[in-house]
N, C-alpha and C. Protein backbone atom coordinates (compact mmCIF):
# COMPACT_ATOMS: atom_id res chain seq x y z
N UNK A 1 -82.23 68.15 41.80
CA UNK A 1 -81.97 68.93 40.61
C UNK A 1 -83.21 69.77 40.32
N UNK A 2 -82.71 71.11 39.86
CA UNK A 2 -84.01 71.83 39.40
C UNK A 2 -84.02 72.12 38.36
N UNK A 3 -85.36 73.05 37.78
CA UNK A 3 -84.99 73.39 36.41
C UNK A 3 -85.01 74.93 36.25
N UNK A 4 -84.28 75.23 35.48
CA UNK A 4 -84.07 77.26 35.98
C UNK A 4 -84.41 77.52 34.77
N UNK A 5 -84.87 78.61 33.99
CA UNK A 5 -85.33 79.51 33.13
C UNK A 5 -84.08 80.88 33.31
N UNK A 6 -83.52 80.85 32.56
CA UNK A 6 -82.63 81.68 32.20
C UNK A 6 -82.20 82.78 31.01
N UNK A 7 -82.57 83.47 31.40
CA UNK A 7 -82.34 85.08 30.49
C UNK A 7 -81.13 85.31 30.34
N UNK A 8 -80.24 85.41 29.18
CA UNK A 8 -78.88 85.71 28.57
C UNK A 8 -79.77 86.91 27.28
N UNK A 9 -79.09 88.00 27.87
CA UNK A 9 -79.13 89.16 26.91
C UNK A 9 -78.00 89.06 25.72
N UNK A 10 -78.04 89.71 24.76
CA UNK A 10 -76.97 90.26 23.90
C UNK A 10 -77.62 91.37 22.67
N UNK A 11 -76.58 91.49 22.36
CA UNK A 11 -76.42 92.42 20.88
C UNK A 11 -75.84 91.90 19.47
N UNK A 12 -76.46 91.72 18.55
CA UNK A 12 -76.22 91.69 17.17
C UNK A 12 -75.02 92.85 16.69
N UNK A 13 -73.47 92.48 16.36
CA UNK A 13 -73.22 93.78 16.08
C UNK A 13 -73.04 94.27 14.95
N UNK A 14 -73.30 93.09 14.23
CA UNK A 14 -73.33 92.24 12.21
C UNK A 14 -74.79 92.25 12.06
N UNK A 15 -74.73 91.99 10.65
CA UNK A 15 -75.98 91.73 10.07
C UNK A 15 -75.99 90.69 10.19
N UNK A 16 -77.50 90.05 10.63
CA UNK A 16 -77.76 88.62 10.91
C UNK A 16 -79.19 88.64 10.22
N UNK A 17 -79.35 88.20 9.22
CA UNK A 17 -80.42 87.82 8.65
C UNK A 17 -81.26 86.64 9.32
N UNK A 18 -82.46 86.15 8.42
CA UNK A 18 -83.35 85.43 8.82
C UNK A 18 -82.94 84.09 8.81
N UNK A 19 -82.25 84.05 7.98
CA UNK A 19 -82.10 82.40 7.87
C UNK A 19 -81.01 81.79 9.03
N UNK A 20 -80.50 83.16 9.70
CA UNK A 20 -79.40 82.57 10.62
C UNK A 20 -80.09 83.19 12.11
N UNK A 21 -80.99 83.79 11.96
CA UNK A 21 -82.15 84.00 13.40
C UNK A 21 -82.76 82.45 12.90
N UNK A 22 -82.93 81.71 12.32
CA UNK A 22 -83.98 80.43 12.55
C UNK A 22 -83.24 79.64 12.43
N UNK A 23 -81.52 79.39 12.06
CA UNK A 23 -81.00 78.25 12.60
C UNK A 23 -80.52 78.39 13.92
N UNK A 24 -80.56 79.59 14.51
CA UNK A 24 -80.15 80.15 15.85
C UNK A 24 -81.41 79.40 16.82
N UNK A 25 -82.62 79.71 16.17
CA UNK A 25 -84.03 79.04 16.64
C UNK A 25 -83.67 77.71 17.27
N UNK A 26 -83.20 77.36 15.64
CA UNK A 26 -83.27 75.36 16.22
C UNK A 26 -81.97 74.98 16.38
N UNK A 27 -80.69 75.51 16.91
CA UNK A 27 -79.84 75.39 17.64
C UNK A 27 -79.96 75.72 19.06
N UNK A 28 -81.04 76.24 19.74
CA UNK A 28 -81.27 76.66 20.93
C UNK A 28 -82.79 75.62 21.36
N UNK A 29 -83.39 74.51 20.43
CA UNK A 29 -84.50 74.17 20.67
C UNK A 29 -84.55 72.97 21.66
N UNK A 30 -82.75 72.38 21.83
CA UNK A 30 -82.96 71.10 23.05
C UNK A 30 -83.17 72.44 24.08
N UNK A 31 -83.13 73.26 24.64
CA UNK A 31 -82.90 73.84 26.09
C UNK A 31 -84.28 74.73 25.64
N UNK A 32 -85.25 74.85 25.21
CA UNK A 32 -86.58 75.37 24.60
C UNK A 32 -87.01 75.71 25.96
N UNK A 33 -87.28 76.80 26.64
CA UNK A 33 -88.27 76.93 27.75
C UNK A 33 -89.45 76.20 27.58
N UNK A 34 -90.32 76.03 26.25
CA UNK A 34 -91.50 75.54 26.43
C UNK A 34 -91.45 74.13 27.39
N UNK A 35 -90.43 74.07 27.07
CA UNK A 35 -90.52 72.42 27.77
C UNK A 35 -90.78 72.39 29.41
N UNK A 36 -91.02 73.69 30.04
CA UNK A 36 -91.02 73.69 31.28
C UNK A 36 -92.84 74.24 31.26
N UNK A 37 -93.46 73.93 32.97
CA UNK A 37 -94.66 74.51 32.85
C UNK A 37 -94.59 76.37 32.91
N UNK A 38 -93.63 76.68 33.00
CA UNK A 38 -93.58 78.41 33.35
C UNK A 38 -93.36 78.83 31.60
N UNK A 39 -92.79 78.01 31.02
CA UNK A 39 -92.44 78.52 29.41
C UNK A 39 -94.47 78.00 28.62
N UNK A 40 -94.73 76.69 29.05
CA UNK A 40 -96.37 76.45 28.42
C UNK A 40 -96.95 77.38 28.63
N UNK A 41 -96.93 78.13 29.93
CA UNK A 41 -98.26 79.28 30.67
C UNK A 41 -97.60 80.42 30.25
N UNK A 42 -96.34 81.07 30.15
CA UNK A 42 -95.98 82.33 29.55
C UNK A 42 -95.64 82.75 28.18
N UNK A 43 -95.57 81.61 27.56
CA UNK A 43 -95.52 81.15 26.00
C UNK A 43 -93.87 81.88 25.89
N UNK A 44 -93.01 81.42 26.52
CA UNK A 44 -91.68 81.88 26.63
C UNK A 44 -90.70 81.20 25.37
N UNK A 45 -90.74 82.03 24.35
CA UNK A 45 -89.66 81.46 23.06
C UNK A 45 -88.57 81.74 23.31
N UNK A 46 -87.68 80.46 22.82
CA UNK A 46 -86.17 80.47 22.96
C UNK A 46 -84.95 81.38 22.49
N UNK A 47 -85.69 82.63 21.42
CA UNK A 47 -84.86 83.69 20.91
C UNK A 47 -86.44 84.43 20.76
N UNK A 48 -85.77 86.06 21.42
CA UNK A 48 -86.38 87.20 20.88
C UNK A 48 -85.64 87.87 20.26
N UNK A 49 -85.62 88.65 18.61
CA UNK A 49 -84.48 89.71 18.75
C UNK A 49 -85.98 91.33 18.50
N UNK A 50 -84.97 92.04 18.90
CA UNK A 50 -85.53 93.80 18.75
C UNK A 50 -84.96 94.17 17.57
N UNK A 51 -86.27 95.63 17.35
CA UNK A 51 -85.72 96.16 16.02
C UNK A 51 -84.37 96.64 16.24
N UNK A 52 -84.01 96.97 17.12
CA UNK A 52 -82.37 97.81 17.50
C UNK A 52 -80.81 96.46 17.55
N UNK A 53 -81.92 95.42 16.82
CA UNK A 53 -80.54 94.39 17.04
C UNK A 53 -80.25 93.92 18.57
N UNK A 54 -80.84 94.24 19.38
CA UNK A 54 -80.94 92.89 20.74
C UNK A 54 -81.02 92.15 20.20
N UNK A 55 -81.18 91.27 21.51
CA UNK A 55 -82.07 89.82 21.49
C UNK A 55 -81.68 89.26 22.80
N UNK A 56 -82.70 88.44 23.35
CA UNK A 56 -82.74 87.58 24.28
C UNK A 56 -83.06 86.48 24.38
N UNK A 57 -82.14 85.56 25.08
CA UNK A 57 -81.84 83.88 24.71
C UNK A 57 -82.41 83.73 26.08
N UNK A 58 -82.90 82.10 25.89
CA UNK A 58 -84.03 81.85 27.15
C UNK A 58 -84.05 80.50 27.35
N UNK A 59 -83.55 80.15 27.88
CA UNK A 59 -82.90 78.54 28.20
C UNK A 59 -83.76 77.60 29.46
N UNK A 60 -84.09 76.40 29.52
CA UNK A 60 -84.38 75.66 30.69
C UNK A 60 -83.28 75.10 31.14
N UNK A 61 -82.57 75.31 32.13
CA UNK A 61 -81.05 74.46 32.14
C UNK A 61 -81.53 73.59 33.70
N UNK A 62 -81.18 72.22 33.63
CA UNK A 62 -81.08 71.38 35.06
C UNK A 62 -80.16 72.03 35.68
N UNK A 63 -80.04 72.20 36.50
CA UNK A 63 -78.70 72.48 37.39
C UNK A 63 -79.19 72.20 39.32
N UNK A 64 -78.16 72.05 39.94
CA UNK A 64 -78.01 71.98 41.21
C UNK A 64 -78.17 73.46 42.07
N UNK A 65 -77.82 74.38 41.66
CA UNK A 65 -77.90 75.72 41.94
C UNK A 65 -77.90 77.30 40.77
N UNK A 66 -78.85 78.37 41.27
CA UNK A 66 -78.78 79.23 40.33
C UNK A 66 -77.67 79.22 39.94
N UNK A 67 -76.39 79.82 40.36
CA UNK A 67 -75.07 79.94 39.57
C UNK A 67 -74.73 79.42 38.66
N UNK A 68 -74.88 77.73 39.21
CA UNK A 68 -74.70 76.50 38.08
C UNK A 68 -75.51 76.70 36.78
N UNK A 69 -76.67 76.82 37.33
CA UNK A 69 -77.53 76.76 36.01
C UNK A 69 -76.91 77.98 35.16
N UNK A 70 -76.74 79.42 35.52
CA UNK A 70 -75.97 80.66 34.83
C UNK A 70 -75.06 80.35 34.07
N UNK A 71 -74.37 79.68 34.89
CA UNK A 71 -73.22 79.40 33.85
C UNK A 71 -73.42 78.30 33.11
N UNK A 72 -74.40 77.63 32.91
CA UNK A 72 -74.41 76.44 31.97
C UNK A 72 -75.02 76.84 30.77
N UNK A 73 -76.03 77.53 31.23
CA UNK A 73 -76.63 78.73 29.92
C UNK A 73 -75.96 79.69 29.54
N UNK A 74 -75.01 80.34 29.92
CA UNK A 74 -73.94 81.21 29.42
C UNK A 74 -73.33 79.73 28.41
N UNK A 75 -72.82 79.01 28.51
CA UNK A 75 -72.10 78.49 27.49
C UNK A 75 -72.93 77.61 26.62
N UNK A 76 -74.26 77.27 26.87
CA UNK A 76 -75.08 76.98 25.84
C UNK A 76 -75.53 78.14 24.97
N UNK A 77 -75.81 79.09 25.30
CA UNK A 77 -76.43 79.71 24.41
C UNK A 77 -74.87 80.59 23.50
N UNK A 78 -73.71 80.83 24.28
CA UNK A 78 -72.42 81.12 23.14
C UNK A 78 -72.32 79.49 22.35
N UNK A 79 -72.44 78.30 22.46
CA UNK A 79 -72.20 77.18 21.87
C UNK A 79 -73.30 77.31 20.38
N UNK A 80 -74.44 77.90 20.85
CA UNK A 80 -75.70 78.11 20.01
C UNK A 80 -75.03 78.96 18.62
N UNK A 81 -74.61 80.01 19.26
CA UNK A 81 -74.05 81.42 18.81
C UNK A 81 -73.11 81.07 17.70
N UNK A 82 -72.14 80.28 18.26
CA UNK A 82 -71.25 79.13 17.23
C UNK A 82 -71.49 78.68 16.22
N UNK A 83 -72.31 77.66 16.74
CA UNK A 83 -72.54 76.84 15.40
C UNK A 83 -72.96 77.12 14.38
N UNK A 84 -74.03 78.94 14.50
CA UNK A 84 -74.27 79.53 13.07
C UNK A 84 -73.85 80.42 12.78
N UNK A 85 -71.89 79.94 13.10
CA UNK A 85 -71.07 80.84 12.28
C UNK A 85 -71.10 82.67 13.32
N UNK A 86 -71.74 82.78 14.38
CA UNK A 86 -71.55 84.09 15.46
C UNK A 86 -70.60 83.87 15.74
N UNK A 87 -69.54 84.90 16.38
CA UNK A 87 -68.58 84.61 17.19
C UNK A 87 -68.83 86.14 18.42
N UNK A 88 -68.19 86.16 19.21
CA UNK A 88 -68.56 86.88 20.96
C UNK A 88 -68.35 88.77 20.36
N UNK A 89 -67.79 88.79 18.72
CA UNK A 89 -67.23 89.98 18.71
C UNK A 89 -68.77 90.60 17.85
N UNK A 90 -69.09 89.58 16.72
CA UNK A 90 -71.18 89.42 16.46
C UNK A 90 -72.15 89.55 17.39
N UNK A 91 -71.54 88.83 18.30
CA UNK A 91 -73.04 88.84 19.32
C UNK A 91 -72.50 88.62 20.69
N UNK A 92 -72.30 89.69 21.45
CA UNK A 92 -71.44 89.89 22.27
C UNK A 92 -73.08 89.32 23.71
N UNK A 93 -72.60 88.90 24.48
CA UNK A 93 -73.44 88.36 25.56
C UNK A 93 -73.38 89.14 26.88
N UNK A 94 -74.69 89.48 27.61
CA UNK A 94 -74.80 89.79 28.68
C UNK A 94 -74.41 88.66 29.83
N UNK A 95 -74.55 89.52 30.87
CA UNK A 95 -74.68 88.41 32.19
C UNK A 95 -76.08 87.18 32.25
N UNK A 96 -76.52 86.20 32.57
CA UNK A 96 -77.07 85.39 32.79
C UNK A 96 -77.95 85.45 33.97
N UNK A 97 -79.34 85.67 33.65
CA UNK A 97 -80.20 85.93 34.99
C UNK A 97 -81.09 84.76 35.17
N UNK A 98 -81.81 83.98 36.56
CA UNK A 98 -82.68 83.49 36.46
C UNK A 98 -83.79 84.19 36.85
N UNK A 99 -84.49 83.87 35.40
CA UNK A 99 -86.03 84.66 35.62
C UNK A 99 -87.50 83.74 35.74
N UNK A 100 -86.87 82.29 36.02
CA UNK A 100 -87.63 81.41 36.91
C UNK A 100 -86.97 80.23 36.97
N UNK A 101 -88.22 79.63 38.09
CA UNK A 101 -87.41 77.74 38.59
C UNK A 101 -88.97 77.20 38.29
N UNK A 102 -88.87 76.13 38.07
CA UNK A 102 -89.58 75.16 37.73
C UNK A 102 -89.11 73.80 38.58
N UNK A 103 -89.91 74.21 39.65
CA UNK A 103 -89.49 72.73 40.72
C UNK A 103 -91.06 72.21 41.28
N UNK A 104 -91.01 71.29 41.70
CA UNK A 104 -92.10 70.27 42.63
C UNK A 104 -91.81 70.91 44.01
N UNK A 105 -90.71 71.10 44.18
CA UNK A 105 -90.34 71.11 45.73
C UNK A 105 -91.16 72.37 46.45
């Protein structure tokens, strides 16, 4: 098993204030990149948003293969999106990239 660092883009297409960017924070904080050594050394936070209403979600996911891991962070970070009340038509999601691995091997 490895551990992948995963970039999920999207767009805000509502107003999303602060208080629902920081429960977005700590609804995304079990899968926290910091927890990997590539998130300690790049200081990689689990939500960025832009003044233009982006944002980018940034996940450590275990998985067996990139794909796997893609798609496991595609539905963690819409599960995230959920729970503070987003739905896909608010914050519509990009494709799922890995933008690192964190392995021994």
């Amino acid at each position: 098993m490895t551990t992948y660092v995963i970039t999920v883009p999207g767009t805000f297409t509502a107003e999303v204030g602060q208080e629902t960017r920081a429960r977005l924070g700590r609804a995304l904080r079990p899968v926290d990149p910091h927890h990997t050594r590539m998130g300690s050394e790049q200081d990689l936070d689990p939500l960025t948003v832009n003044e233009d209403d982006t944002f980018t979600i940034r996940l450590a996911v275990d998985a067996d293969t990139a794909p796997l891991a893609e798609e496991d962070a595609r539905r963690l970070a819409d599960s995230a999106l959920r729970a503070v009340g987003l739905d896909d038509t608010e914050a519509p999601l990009g494709p799922a990239v890995v933008t690192g691995i964190d392995s021994d091997l």
